[in-house]
Protein backbone atom coordinates (compact mmCIF):
# COMPACT_ATOMS: atom_id res chain seq x y z
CA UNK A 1 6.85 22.46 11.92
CA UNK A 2 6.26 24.23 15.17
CA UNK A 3 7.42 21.30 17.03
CA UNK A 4 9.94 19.82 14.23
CA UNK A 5 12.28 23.25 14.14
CA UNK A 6 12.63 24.34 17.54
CA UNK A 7 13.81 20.68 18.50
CA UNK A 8 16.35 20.97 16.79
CA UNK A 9 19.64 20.72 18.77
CA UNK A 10 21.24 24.30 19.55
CA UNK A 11 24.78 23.05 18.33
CA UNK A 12 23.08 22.18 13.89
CA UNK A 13 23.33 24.60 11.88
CA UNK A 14 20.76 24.39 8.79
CA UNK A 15 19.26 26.30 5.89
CA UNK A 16 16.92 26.07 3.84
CA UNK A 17 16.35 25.66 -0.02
CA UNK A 18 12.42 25.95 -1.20
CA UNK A 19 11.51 25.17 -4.79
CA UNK A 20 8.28 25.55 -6.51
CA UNK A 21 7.43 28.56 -4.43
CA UNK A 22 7.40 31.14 -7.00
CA UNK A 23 6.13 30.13 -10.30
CA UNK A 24 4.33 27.00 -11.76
CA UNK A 25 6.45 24.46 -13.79
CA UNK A 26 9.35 26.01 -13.47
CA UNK A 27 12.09 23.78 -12.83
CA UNK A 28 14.59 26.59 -12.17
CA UNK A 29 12.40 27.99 -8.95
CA UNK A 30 15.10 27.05 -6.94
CA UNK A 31 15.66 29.94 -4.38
CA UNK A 32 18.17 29.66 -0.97
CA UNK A 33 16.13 31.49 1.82
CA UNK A 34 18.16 30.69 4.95
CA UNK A 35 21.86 30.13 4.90
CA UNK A 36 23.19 26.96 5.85
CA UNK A 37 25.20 28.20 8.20
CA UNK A 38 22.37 29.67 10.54
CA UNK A 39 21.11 28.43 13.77
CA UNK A 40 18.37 31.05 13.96
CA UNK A 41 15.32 29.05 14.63
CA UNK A 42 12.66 31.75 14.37
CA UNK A 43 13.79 32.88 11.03
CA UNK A 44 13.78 29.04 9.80
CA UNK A 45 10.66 28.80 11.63
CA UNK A 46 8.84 32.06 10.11
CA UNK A 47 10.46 31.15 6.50
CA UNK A 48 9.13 28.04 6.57
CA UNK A 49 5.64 28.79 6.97
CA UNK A 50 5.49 31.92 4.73
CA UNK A 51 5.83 29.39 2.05
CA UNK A 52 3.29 29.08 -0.69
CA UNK A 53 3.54 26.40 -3.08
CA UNK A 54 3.04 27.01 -6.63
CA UNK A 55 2.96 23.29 -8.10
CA UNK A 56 4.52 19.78 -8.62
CA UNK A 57 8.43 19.89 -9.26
CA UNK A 58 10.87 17.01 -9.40
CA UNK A 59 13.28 17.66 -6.01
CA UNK A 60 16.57 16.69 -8.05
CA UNK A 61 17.59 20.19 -8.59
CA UNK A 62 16.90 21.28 -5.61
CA UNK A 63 18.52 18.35 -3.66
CA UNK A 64 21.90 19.57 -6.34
CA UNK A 65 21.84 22.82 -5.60
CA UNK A 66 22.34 22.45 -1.72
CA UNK A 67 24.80 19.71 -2.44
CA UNK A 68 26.63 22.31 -4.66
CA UNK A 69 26.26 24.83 -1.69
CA UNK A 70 28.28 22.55 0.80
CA UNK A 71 30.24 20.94 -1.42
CA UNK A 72 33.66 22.95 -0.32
CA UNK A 73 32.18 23.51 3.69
CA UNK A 74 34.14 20.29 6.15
CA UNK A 75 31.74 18.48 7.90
CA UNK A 76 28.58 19.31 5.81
CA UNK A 77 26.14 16.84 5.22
CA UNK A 78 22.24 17.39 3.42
CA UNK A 79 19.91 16.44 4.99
CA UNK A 80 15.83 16.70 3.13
CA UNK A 81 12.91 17.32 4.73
CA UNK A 82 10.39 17.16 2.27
CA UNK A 83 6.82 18.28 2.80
CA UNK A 84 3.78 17.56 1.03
CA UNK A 85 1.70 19.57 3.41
CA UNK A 86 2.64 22.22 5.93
CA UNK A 87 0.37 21.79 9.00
CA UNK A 88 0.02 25.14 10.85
């Protein structure tokens, strides 16, 4: 992640959704931590790898909920970055 977010071209804007960060098998964990509008690496940067995960979840929630997010915002597209393990 240290090389993935900062490379990120100036002009995307991006948030991020976690799930499964809070509490085991709980398929409502779904939590927004950066808006989508931001461009502020360092805050998607240091939110990213405060993360702890709590368990296994299926991603379809999550992957609704930011689709529900843009749904009204022109130009929006989701894009998922799923990680199985965070390497620091």
């Amino acid at each position: 992640m240290n090389k993935i977010v900062p490379a990120i071209p100036a002009e995307v804007r991006g948030g991020l959704t976690a799930y499964g960060h809070n509490r085991k098998r709980d398929c409502n964990d779904i939590e927004s931590l950066v808006p989508s509008v931001s461009n502020d690496r360092s805050v998607l940067l240091n939110t990213v790898m405060g993360l702890q995960p709590k368990g296994k979840l299926s991603m379809a929630a999550a992957i609704q909920n930011v689709a529900d997010q843009l749904e009204n915002k022109s130009g929006c597209r989701v894009g998922l970055n799923y990680l199985a393990e965070i390497s620091r």
